[in-house]
Protein backbone atom coordinates (compact mmCIF):
# COMPACT_ATOMS: atom_id res chain seq x y z
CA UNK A 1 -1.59 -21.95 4.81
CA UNK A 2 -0.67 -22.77 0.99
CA UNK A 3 2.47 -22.55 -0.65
CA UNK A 4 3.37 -20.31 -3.57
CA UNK A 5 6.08 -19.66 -5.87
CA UNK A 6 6.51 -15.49 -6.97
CA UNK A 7 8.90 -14.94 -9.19
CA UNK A 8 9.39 -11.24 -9.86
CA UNK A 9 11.88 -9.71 -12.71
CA UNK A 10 13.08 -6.95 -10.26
CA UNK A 11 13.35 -6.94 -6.19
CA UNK A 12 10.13 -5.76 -5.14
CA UNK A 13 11.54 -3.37 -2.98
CA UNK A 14 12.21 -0.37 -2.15
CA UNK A 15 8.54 0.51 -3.72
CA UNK A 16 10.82 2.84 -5.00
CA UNK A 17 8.89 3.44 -9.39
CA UNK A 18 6.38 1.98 -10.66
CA UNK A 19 6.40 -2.01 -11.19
CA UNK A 20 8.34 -2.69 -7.64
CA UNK A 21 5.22 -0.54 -6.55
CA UNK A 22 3.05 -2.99 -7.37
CA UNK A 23 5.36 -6.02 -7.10
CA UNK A 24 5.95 -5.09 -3.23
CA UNK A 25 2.25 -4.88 -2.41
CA UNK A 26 1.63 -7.99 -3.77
CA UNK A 27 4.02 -9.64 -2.15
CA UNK A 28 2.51 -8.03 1.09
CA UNK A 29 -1.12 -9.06 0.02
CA UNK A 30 0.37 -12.76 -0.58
CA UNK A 31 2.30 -13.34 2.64
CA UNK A 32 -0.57 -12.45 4.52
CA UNK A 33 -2.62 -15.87 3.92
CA UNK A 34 0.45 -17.75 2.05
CA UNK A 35 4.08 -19.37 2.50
CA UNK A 36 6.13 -17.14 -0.32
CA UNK A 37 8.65 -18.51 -2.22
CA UNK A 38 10.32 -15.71 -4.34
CA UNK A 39 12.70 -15.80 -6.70
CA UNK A 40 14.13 -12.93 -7.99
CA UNK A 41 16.47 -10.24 -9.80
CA UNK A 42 18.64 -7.62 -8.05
CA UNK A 43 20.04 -5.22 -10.88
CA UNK A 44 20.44 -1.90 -9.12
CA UNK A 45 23.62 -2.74 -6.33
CA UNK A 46 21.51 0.26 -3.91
CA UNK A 47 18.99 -2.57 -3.75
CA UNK A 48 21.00 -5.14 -1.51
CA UNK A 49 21.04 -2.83 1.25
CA UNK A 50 17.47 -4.12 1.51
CA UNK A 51 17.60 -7.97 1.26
CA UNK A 52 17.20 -7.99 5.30
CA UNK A 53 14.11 -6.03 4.56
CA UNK A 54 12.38 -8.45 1.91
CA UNK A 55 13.51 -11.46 3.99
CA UNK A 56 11.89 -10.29 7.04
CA UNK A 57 8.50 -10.65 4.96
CA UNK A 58 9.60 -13.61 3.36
CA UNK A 59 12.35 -16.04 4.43
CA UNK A 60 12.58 -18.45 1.53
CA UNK A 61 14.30 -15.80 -0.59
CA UNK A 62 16.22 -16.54 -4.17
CA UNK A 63 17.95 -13.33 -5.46
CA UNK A 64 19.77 -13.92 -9.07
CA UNK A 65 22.62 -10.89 -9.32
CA UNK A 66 21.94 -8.82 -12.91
CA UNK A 67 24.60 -6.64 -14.75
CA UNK A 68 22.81 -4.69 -17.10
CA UNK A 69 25.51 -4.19 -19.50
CA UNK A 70 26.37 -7.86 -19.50
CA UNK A 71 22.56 -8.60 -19.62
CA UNK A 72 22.05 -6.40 -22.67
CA UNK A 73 24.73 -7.92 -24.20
CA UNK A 74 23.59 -11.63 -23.65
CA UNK A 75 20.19 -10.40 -24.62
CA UNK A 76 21.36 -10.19 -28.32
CA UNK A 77 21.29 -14.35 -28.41
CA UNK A 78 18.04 -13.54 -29.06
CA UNK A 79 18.60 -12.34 -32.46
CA UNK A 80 19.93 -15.11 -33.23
CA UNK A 81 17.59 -17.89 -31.43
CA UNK A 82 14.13 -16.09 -33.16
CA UNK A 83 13.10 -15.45 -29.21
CA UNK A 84 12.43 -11.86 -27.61
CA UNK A 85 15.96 -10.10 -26.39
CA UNK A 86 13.42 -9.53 -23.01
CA UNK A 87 13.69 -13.31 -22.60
CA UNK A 88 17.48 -13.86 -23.08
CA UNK A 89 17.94 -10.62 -20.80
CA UNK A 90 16.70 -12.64 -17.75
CA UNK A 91 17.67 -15.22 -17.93
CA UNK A 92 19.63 -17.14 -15.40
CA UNK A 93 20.77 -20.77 -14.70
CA UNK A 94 20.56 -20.11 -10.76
CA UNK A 95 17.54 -19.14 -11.06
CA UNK A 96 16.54 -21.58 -13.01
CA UNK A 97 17.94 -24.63 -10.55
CA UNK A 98 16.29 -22.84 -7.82
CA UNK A 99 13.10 -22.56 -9.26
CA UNK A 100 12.81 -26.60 -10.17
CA UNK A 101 14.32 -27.59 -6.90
CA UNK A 102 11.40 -24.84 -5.08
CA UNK A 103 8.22 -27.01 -7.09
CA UNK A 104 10.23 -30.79 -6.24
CA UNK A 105 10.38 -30.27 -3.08
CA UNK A 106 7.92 -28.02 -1.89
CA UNK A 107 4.16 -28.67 -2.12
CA UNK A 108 3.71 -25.40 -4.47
CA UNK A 109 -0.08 -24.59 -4.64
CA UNK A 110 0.53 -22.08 -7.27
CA UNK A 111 3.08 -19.67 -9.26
CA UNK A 112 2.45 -16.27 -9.52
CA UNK A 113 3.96 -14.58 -12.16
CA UNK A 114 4.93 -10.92 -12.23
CA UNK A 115 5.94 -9.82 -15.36
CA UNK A 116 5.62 -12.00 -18.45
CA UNK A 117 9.68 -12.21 -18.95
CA UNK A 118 9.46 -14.91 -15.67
CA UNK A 119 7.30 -17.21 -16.96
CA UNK A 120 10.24 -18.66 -18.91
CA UNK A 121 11.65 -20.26 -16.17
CA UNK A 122 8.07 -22.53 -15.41
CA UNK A 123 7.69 -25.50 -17.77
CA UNK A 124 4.67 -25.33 -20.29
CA UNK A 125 4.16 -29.17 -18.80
CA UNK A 126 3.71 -28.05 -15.31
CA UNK A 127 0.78 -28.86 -13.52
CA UNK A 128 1.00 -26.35 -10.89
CA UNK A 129 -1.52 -23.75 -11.19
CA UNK A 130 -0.15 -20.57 -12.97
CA UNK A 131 -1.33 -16.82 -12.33
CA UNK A 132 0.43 -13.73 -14.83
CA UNK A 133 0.19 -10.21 -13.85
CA UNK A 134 1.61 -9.26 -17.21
CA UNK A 135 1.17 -5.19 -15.94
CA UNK A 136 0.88 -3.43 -19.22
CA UNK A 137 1.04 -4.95 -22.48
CA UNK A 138 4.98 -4.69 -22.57
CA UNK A 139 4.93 -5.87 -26.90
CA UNK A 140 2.80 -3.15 -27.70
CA UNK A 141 5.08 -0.52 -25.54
CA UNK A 142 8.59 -1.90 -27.41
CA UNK A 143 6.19 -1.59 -30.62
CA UNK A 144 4.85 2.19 -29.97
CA UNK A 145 9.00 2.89 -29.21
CA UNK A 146 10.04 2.05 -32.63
CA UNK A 147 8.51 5.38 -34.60
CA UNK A 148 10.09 7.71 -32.53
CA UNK A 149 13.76 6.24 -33.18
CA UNK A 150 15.90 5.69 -36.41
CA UNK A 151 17.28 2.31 -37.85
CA UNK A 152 18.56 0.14 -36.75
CA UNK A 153 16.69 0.95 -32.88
CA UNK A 154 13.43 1.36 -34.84
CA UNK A 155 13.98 -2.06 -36.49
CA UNK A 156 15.34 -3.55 -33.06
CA UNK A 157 12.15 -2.70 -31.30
CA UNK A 158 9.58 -3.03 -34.03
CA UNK A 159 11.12 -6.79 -34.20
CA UNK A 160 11.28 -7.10 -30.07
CA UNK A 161 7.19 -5.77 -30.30
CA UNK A 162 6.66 -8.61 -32.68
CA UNK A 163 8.67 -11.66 -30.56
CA UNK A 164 7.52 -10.39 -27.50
CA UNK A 165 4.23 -10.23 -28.12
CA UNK A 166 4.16 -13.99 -29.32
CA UNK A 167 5.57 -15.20 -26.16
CA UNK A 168 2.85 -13.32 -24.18
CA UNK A 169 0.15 -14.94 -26.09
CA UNK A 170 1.67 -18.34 -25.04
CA UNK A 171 2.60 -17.65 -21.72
CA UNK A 172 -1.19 -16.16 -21.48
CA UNK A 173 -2.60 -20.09 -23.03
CA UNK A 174 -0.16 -21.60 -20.19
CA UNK A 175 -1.91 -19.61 -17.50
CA UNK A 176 -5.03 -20.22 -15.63
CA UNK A 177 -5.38 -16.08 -15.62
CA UNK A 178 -3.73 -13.65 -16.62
CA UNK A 179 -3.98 -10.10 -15.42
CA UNK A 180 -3.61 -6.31 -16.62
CA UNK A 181 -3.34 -3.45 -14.51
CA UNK A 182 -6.66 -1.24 -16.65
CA UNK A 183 -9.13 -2.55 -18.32
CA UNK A 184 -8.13 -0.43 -21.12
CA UNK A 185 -4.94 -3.06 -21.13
CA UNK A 186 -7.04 -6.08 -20.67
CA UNK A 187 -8.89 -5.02 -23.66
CA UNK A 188 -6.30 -4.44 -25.55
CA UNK A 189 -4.48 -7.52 -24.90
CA UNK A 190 -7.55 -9.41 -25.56
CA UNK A 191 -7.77 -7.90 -29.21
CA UNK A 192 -3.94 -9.23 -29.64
CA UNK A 193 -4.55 -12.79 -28.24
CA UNK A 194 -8.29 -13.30 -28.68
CA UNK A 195 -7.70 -17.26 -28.00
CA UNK A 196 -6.75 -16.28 -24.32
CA UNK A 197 -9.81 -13.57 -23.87
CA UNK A 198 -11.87 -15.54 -21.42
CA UNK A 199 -8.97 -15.60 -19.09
CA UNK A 200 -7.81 -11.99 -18.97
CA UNK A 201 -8.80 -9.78 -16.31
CA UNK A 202 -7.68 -6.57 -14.70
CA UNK A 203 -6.31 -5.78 -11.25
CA UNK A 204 -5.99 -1.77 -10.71
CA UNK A 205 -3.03 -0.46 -9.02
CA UNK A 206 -3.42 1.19 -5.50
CA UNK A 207 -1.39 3.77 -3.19
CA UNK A 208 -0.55 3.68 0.01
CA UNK A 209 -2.88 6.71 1.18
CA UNK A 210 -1.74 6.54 4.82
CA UNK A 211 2.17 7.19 3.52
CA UNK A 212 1.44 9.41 0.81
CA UNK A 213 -0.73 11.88 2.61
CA UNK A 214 -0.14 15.27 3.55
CA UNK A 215 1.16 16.83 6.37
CA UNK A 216 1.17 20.82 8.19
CA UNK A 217 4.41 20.73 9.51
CA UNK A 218 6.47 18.71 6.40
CA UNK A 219 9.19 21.29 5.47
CA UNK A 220 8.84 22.60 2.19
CA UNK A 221 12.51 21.81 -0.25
CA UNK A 222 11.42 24.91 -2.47
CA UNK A 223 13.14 27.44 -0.62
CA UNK A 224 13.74 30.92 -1.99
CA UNK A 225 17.15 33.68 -1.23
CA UNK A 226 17.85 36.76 -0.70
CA UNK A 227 18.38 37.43 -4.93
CA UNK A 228 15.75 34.88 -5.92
CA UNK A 229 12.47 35.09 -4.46
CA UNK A 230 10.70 31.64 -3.47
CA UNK A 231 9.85 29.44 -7.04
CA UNK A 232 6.39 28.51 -8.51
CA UNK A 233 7.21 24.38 -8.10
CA UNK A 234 5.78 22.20 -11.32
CA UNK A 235 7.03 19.00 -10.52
CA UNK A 236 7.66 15.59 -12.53
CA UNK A 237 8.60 12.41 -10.69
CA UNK A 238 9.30 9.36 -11.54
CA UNK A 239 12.77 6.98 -12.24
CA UNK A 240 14.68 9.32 -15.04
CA UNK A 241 16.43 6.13 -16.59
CA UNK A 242 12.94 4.95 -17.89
CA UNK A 243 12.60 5.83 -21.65
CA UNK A 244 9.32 6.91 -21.31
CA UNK A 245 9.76 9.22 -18.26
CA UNK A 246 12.77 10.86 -20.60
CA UNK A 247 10.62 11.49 -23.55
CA UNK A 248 8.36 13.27 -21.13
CA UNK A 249 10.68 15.92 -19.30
CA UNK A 250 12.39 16.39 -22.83
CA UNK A 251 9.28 17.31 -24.34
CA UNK A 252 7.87 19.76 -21.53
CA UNK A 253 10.63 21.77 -21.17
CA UNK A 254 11.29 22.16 -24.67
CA UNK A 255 7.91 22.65 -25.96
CA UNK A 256 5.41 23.75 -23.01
CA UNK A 257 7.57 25.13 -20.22
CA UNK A 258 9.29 28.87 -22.07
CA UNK A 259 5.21 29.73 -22.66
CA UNK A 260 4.64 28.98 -19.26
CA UNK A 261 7.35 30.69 -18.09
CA UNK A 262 6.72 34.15 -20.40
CA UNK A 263 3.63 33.88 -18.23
CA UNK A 264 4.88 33.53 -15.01
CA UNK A 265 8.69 33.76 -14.82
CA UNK A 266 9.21 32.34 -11.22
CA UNK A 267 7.96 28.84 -12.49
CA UNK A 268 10.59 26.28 -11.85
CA UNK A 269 10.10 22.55 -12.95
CA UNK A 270 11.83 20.13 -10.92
CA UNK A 271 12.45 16.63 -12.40
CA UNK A 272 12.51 14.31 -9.46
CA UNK A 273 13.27 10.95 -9.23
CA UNK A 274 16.55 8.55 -9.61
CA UNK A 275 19.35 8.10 -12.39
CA UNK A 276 18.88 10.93 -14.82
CA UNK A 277 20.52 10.12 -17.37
CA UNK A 278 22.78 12.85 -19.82
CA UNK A 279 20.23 13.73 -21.67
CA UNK A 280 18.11 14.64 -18.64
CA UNK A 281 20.85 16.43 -16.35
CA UNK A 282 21.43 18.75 -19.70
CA UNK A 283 17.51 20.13 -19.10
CA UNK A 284 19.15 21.86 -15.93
CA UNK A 285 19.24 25.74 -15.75
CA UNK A 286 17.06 28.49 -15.48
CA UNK A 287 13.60 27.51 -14.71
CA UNK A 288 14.78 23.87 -14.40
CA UNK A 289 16.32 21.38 -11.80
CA UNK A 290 17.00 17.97 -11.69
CA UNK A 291 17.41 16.46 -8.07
CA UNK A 292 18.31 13.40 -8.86
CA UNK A 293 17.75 10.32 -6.25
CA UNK A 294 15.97 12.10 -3.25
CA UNK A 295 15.57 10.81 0.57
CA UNK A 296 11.44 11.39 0.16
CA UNK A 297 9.45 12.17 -2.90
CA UNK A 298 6.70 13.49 -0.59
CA UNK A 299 8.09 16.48 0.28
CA UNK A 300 8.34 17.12 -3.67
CA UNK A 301 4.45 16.62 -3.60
CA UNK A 302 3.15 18.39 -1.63
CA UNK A 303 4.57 21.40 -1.85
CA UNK A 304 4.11 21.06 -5.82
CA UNK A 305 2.20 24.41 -6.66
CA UNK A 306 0.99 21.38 -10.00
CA UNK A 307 2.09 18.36 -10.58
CA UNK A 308 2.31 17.33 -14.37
CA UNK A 309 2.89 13.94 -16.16
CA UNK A 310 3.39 14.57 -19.84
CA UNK A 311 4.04 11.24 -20.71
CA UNK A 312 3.60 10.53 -24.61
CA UNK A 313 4.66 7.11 -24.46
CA UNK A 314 3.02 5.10 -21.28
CA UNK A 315 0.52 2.14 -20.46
CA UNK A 316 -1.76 1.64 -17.89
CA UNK A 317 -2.31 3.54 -14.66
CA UNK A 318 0.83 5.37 -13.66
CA UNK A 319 1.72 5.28 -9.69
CA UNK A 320 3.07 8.99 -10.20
CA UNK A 321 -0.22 10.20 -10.38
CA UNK A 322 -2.29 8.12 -7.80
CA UNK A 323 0.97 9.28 -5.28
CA UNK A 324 0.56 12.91 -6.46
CA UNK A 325 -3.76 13.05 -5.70
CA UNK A 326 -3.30 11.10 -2.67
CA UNK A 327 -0.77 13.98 -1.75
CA UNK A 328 -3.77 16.68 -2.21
CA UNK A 329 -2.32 17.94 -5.46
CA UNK A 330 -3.91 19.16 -8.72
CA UNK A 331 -2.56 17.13 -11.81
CA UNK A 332 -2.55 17.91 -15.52
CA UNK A 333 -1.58 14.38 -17.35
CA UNK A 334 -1.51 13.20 -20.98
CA UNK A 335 -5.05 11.89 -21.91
CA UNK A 336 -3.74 8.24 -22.04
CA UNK A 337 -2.34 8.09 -18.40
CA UNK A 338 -5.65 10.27 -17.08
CA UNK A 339 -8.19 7.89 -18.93
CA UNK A 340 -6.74 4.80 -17.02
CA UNK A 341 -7.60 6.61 -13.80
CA UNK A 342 -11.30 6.41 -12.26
CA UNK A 343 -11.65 10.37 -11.43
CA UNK A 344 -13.78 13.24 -12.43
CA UNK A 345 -12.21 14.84 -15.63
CA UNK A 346 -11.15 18.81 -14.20
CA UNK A 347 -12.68 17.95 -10.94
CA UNK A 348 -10.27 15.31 -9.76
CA UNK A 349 -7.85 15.39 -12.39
CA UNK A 350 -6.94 17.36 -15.24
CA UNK A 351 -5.93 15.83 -18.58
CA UNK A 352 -4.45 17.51 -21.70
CA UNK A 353 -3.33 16.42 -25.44
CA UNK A 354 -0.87 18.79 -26.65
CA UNK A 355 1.49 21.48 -26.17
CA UNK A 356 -0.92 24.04 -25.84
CA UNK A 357 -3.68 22.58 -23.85
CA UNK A 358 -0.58 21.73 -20.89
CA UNK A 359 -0.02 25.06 -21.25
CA UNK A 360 -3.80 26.16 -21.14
CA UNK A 361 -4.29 23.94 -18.05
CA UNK A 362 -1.39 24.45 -16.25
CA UNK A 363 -2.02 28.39 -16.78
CA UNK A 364 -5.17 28.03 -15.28
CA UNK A 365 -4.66 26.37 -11.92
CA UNK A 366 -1.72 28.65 -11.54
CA UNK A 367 -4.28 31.76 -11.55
CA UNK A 368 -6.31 30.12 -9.52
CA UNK A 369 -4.71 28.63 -5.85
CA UNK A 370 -8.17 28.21 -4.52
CA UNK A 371 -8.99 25.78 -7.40
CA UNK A 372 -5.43 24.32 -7.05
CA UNK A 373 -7.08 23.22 -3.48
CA UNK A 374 -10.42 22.32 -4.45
CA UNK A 375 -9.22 19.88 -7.24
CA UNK A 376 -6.37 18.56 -4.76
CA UNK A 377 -8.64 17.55 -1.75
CA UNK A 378 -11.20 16.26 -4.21
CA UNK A 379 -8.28 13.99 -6.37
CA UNK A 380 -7.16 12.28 -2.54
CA UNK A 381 -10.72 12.09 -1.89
CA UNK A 382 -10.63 9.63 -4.89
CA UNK A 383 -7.75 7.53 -3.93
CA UNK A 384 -9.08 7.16 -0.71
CA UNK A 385 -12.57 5.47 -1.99
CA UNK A 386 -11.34 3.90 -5.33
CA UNK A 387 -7.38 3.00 -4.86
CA UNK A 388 -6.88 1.35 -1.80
CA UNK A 389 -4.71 -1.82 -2.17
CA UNK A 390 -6.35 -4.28 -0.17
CA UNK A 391 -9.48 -3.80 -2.67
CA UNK A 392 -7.48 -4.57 -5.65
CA UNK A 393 -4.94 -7.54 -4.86
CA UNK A 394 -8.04 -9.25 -3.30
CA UNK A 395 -9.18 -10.32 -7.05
CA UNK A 396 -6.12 -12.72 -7.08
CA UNK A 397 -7.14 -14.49 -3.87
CA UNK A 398 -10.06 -16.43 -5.39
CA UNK A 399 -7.58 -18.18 -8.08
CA UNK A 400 -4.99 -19.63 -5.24
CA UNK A 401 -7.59 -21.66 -3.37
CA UNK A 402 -6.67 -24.73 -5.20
CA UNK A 403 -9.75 -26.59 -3.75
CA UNK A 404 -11.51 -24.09 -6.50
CA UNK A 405 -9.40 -23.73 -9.43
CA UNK A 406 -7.66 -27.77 -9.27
């Protein structure tokens, strides 16, 4: 059995939104043939309920305690040492100690990476083996931020795309691979650091089709009254303090959802997922709810009449919608988010590029609950052939036999 070092910017767990998702299944997929060292962030105080959890799947645990007002705050160093604020943001002198006393005394066979901002704490002179799953592109997401906010914000993250972006391209000439969750990303990245291109690749996310499947006798939370007869559920998951996910709701409800609902005026859209933020909780009234943290997404899911993800600003393949077709649901997503996904465009999964073609889409699996069906059971048909996780994280296994890659 070999020994690796993960070091992961966030615990990777609960799989709770999108990167601790992916960050818990590989951790999984690495503990099942390897001795896991990982060193990580808490920054949510919900998550230490859990640290029995992680350790029980890994022993040799290092969790670094993150205040994300103080972090922000010490981020801004980075104005003034030229580096990304990302960098400054994590870092941690702990962390840091652990991390060199983990590779002196322990036989490391590799380090795998999750998330570029952790590659900072592994020296450029190491010779331990070093594997990046940079995700998504995170330079070009600050960059595509900056249009859609005023100065100084726009200038902040235009300048955070720029510094960010040059760190990746070293950290990606430190690695021995580096990998993208679509090869959309890959490609992308590739254009940006063309010196790295022969040692990019892509490993897809998956779902957990066994969890997220659906079942006869799962209560329904869209319950009607006596005064207000049982809602037409569009639902939205996702964590509501992600920028992105923000943009998303905002835009629906004010520019897709009042057609929709002239159309059919028991349509309700329920924002689901953790930490809605002001701006969010202010959608709430008629025809919208925000829940807020809930106990089970699933629920949410299945009983979804559509799920929708109108995301504008988003990378790579989005867990939201893998959860939502291996639930048996029809889903009308932005074109970006449904081109990352391996699925029959209107058969498997619907796509659409502006206000009116939502509201075209939407409109017409609403009319139609036998199509609603048919394109549900044919979307988890997909994620049970193409998205298991197994398949995916397998990719990395060939680069931590150190008798192949010295």
């Amino acid at each position: 059995m070999g020994k690796l070092l993960y070091l992961v910017h966030r615990l990777p767990y609960p799989p709770n939104k999108g990167d601790k998702v992916r960050s818990y299944h590989l951790l999984k997929h690495l503990t099942q043939s390897h001795r896991v060292f990982l060193g990580t962030f808490i920054d949510d105080p919900a998550d230490e309920a859990y640290l029995d959890t992680v350790r029980a799947l890994c022993p040799d645990l290092f969790v670094a305690r993150l205040q994300p007002r103080n972090a922000k705050l010490r981020s801004l160093a980075g104005l003034l040492t030229g580096q990304s604020l990302s960098q400054h943001y994590y870092q941690n002198a702990g962390l840091q100690r652990w991390v060199q006393q983990t590779l002196a005394e322990h036989n490391i066979n590799a380090v795998v990476i999750f998330s570029s901002v952790m590659a900072q704490y592994i020296q450029v002179s190491s010779k331990v083996p070093m594997l990046v799953d940079f995700v998504d592109v995170d330079s070009a997401k600050w960059t595509q931020y900056a249009p859609d906010h005023r100065w100084p914000l726009s200038w902040l993250y235009r300048r955070e795309g720029e510094r960010l972006q040059a760190f990746e391209r070293s950290v990606a000439q430190s690695a021995q691979r580096s990998f993208f969750v679509t090869d959309n990303e890959a490609n992308l990245f590739k254009q940006l650091a063309p010196e790295s291109a022969g040692t990019v690749d892509a490993i897809s996310n998956g779902v957990d089709a066994e969890f997220f499947a659906p079942e006869p006798n799962r209560p329904s939370p869209f319950a009607g009254t006596a005064d207000q007869p049982k809602p037409i559920p569009l639902v939205f998951t996702g964590a509501m303090d992600y920028w992105p996910n923000i943009d998303a709701v905002t835009w629906f409800v004010a520019d897709m959802l009042p057609d929709l609902r002239q159309q059919w005026p028991q349509l309700c859209f329920y924002i689901v997922g953790r930490s809605p933020p002001p701006a969010v909780q202010a959608l709430a009234g008629p025809g919208v709810v925000v829940t807020g943290t809930v106990p089970d997404v699933r629920p949410y899911l299945q009983h979804a009449t559509v799920v929708v993800a109108p995301l504008r600003v988003a990378r790579g393949i989005q867990n939201k919608i893998l959860e939502a077709m291996a639930m048996a649901r029809p889903v009308v997503a932005s074109d970006s988010c449904a081109q990352a996904v391996e699925a029959k465009p209107e058969a498997e999964l619907l796509c659409a590029t502006t206000p009116a073609h939502f509201i075209s889409q939407i409109s017409a699996l609403l009319a139609s609950p036998e199509r609603c069906a048919r394109v549900g059971i044919a979307g988890r048909q997909r994620v049970l052939s193409d998205y298991s996780w197994s398949a995916h994280l397998s990719k990395i296994d060939t680069y931590l036999n150190p008798k192949a890659h010295p």
